[in-house]
C-alpha atoms as a PDB file:
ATOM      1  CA  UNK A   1       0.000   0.000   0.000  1.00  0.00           C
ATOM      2  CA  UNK A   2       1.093   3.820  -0.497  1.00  0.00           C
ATOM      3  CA  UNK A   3       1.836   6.471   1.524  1.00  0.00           C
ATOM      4  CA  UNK A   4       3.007   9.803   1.369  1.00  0.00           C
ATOM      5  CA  UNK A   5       5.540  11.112   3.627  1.00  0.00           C
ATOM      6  CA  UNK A   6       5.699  14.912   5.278  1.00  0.00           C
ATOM      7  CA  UNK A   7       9.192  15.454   6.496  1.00  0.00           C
ATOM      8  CA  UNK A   8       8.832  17.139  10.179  1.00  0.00           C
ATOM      9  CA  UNK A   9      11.820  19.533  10.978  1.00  0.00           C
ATOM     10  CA  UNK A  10      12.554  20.652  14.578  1.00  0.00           C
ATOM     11  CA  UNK A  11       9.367  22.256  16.338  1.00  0.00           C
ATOM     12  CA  UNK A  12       7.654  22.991  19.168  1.00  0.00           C
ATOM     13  CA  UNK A  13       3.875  22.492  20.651  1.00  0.00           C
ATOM     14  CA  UNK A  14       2.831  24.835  23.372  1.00  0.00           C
ATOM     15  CA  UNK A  15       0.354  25.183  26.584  1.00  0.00           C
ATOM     16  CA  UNK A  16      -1.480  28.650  25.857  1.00  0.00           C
ATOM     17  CA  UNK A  17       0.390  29.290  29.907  1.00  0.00           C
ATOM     18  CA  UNK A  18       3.955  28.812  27.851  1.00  0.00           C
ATOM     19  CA  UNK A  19       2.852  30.880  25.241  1.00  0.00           C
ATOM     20  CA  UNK A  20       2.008  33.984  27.097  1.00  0.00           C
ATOM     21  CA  UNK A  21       5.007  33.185  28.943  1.00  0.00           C
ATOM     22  CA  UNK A  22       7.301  33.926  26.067  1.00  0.00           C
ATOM     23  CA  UNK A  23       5.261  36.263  24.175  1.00  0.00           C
ATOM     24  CA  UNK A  24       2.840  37.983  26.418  1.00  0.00           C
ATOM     25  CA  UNK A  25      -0.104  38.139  28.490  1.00  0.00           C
ATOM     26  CA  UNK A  26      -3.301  37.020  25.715  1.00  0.00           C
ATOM     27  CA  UNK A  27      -0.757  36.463  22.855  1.00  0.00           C
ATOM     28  CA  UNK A  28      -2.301  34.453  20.102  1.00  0.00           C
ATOM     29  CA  UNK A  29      -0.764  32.141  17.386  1.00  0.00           C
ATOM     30  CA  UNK A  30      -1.157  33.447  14.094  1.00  0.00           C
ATOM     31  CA  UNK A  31      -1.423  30.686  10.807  1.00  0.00           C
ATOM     32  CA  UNK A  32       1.373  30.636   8.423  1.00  0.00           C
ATOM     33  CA  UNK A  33      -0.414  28.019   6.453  1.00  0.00           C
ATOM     34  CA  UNK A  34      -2.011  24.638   7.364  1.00  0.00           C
ATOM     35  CA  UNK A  35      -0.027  21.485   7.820  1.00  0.00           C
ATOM     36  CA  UNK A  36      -2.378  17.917   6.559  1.00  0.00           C
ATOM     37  CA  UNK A  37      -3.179  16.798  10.003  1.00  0.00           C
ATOM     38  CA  UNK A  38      -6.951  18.517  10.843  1.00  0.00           C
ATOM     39  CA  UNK A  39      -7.112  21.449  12.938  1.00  0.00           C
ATOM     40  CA  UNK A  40      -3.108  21.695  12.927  1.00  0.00           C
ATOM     41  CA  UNK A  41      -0.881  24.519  11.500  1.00  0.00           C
ATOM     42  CA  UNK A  42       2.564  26.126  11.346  1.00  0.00           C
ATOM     43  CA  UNK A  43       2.025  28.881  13.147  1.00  0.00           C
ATOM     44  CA  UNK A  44       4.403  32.561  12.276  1.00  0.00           C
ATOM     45  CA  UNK A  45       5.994  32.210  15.710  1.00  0.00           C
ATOM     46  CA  UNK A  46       9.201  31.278  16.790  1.00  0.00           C
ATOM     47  CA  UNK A  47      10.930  30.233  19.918  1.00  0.00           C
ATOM     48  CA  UNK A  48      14.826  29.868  20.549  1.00  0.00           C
ATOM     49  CA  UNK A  49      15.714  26.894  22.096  1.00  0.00           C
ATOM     50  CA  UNK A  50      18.652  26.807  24.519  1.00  0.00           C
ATOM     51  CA  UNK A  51      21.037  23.630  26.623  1.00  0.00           C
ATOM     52  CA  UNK A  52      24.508  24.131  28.586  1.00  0.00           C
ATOM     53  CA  UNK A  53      26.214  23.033  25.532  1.00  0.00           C
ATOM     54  CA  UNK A  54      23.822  24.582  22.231  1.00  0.00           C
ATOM     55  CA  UNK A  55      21.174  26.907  20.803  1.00  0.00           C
ATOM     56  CA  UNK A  56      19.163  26.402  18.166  1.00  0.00           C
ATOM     57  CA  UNK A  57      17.423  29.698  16.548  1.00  0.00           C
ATOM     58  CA  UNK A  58      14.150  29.872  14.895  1.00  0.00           C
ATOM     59  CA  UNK A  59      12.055  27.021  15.714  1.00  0.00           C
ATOM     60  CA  UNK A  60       8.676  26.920  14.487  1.00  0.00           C
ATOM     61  CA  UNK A  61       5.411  26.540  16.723  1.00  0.00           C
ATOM     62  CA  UNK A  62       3.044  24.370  15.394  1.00  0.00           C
ATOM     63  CA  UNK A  63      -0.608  25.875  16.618  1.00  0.00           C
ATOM     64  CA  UNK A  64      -3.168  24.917  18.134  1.00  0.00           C
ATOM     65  CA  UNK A  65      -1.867  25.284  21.501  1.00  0.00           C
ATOM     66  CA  UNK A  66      -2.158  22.053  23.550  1.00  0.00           C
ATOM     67  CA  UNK A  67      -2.077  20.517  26.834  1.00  0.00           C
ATOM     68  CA  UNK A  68       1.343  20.422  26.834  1.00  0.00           C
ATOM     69  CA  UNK A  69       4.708  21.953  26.214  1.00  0.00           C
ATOM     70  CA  UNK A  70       6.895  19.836  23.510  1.00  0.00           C
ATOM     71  CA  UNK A  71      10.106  20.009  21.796  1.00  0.00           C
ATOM     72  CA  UNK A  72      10.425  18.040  18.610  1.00  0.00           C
ATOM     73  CA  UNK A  73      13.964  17.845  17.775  1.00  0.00           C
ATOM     74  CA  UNK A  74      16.233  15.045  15.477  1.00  0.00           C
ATOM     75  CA  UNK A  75      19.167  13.203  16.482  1.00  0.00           C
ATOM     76  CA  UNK A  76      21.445  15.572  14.719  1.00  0.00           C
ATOM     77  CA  UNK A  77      20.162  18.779  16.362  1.00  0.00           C
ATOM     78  CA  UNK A  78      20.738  16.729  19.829  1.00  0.00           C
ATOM     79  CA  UNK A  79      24.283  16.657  19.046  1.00  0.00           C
ATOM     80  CA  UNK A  80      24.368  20.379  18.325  1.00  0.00           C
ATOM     81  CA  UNK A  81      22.154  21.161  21.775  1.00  0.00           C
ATOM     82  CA  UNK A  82      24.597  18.604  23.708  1.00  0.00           C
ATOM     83  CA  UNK A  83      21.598  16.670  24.997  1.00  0.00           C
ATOM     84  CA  UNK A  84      19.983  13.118  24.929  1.00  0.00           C
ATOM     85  CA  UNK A  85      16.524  12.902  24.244  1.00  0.00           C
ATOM     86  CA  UNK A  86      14.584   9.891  24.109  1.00  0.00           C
ATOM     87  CA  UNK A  87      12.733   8.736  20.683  1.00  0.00           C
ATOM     88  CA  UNK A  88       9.619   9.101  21.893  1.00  0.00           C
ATOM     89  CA  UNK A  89       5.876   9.038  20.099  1.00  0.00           C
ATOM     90  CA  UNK A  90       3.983  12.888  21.046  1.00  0.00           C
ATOM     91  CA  UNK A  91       2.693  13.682  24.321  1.00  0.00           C
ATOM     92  CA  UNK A  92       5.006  11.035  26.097  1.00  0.00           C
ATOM     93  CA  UNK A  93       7.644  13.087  28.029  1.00  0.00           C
ATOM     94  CA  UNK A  94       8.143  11.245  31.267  1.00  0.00           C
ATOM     95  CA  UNK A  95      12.223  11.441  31.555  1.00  0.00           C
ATOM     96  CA  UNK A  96      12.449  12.966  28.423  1.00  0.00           C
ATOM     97  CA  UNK A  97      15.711  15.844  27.811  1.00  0.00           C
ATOM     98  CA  UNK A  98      15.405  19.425  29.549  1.00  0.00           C
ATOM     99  CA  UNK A  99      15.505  22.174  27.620  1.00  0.00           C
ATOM    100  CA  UNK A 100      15.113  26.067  27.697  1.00  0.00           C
ATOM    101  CA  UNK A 101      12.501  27.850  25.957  1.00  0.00           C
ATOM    102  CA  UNK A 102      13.083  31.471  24.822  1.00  0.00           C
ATOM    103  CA  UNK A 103      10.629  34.163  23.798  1.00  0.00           C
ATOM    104  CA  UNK A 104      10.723  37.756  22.536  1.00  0.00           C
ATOM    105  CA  UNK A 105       9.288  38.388  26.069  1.00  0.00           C
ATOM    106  CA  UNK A 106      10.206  35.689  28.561  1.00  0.00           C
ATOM    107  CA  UNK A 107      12.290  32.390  28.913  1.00  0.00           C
ATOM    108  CA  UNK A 108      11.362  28.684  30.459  1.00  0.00           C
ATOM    109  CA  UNK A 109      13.410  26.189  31.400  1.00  0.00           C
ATOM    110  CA  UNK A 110      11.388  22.580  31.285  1.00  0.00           C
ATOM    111  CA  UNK A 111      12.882  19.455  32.699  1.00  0.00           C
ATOM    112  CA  UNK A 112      11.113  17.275  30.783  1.00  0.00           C
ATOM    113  CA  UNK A 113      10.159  18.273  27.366  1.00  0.00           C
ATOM    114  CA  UNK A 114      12.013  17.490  24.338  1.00  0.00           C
ATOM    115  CA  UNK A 115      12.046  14.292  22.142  1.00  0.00           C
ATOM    116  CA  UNK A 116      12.934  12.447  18.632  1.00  0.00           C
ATOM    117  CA  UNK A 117       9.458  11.624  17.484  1.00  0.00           C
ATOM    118  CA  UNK A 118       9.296   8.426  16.616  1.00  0.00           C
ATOM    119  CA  UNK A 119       8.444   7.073  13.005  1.00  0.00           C
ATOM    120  CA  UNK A 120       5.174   7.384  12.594  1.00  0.00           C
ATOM    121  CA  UNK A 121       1.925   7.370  10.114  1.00  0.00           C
ATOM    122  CA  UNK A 122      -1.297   9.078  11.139  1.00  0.00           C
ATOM    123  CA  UNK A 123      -4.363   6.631  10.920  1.00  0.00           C
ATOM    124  CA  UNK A 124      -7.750   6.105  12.049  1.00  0.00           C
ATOM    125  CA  UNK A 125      -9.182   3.604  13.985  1.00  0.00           C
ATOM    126  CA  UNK A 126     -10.656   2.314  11.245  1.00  0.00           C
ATOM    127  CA  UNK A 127      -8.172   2.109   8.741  1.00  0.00           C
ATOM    128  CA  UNK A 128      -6.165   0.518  11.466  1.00  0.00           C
ATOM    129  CA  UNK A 129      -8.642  -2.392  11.424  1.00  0.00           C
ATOM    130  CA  UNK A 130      -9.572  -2.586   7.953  1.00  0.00           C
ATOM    131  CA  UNK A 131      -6.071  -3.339   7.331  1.00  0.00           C
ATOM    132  CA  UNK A 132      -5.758  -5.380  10.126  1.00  0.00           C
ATOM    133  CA  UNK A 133      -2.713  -3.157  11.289  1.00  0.00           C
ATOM    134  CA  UNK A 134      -0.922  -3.890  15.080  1.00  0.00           C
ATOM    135  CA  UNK A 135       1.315  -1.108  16.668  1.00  0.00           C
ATOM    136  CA  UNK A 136       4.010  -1.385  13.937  1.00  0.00           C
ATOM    137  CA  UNK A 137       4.633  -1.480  10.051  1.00  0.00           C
ATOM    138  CA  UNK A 138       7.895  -1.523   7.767  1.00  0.00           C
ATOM    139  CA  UNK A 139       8.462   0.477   4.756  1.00  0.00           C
ATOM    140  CA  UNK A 140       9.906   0.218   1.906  1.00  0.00           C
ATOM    141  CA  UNK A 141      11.757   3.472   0.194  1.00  0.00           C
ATOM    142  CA  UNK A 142      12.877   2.974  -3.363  1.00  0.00           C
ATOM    143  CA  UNK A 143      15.317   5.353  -5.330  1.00  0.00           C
ATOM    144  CA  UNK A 144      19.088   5.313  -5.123  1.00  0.00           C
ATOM    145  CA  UNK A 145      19.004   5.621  -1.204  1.00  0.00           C
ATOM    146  CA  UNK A 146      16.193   3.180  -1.038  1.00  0.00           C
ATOM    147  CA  UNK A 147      15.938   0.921   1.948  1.00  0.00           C
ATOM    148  CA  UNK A 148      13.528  -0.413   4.584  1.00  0.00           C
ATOM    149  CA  UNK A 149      12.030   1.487   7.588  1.00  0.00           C
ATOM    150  CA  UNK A 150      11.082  -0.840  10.424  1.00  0.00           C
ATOM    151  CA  UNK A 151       9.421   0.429  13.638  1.00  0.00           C
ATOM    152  CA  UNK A 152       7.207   2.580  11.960  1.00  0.00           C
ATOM    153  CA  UNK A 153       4.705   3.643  14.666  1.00  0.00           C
ATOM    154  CA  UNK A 154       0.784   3.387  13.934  1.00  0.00           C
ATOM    155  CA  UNK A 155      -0.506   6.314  15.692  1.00  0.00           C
ATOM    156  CA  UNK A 156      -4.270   6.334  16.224  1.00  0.00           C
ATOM    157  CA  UNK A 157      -5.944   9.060  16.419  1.00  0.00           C
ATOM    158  CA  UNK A 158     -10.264   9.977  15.563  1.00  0.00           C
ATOM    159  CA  UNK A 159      -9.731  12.735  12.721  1.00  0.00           C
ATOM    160  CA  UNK A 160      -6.355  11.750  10.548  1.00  0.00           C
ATOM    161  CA  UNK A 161      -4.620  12.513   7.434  1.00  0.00           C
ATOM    162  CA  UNK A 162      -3.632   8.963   6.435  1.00  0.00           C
ATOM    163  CA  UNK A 163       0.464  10.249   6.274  1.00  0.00           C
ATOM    164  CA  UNK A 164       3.818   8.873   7.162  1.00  0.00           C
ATOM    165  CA  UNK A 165       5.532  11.215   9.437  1.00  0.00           C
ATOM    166  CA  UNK A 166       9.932  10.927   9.748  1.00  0.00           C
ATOM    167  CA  UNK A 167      12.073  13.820  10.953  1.00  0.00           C
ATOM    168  CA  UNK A 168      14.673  15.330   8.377  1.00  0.00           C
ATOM    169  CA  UNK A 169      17.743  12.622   9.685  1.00  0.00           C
ATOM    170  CA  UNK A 170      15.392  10.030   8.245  1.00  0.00           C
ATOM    171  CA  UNK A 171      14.927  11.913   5.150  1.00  0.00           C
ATOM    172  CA  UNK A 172      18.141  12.888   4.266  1.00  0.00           C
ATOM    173  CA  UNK A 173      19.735   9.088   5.043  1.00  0.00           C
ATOM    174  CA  UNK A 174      16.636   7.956   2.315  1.00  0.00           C
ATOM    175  CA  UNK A 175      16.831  10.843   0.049  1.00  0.00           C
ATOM    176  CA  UNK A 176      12.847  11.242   0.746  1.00  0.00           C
ATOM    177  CA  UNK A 177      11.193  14.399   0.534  1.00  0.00           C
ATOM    178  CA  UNK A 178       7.928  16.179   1.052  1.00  0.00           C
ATOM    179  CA  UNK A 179       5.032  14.422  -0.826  1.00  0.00           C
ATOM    180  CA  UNK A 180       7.056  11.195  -1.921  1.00  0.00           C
ATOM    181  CA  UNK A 181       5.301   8.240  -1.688  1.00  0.00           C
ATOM    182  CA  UNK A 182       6.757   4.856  -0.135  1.00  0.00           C
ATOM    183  CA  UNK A 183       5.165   1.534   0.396  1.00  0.00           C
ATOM    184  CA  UNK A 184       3.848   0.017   3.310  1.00  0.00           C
ATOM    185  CA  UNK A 185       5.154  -3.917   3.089  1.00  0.00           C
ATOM    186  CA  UNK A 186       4.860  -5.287   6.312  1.00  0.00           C
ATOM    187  CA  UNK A 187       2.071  -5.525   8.864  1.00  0.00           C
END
């Protein structure tokens, strides 16, 4: 079966409390343009994000705001910040890497908050079960980097854009960009 992929670069998902935080009492995310998952959008905002040993300038906000702060980061920028997070699917942040977030009007520093998001594809429930789907799939990438991703992570959610989601350290070691398609071979 095909997919298409999005390619996720660094990025951050904030509490509305964060976001005033950093950019002022009743400060509101403005839409830069919409990304394929419903309701969710890049937003025009960006934070700084700061470690001991790093910075990393400009990172986008993805709106809406959400129960929680996250950091959204790939191996390769965890080199650069000095730090270790886990690989991680969203919204799971137990022991996950600190990191400081900075704002044109305020700064927080977050003990747990920053990740690798895990492979993933965005599916319903009931695509999930028509296909008979677990927790996992592989998939195969042709072209001259082709290969196989294993551990792909099914992530389940009521309203979904059926997508394959891989940071930019996947993409570049499969020479994979935005709107490519792969092929889901293994259940």
């Amino acid at each position: 079966m095909k997919i298409t992929v999005g390619v996720s670069n660094r990025h951050v998902h904030l509490t509305q409390q964060h976001l005033e935080i950093l950019f002022g009492k009743d400060y509101q995310l403005e839409e830069l343009k919409p990304i394929h998952q419903p309701g969710q959008y890049a937003s025009k905002s960006f934070v700084t994000l700061e470690t001991e040993k790093g910075i990393l300038e400009n990172v986008r906000i993805l709106g809406p705001v959400r129960e929680y702060t996250q950091v959204e980061i790939s191996k390769t920028d965890s080199y650069r910040l000095g730090i270790a997070p886990p690989i991680r699917t969203s919204g799971d942040l137990k022991g996950s890497a600190p990191i400081t977030l900075i704002g044109p009007c305020g700064k927080i520093f977050l003990k747990e908050a920053c990740i690798i998001a895990n492979r993933h594809i965005h599916v319903t429930k009931e695509e999930k079960q028509k296909y008979g789907w677990k927790e996992e799939v592989s998939v195969l990438i042709e072209g001259k980097k082709g290969g196989i991703m294993h551990h792909v992570y099914l992530k389940e959610s009521e309203k979904s854009y059926f997508e394959m989601h891989i940071d930019t350290d996947d993409a570049n070691a499969f020479c994979i960009e935005n709107e490519e398609e792969v092929t889901i071979i293994d259940c």
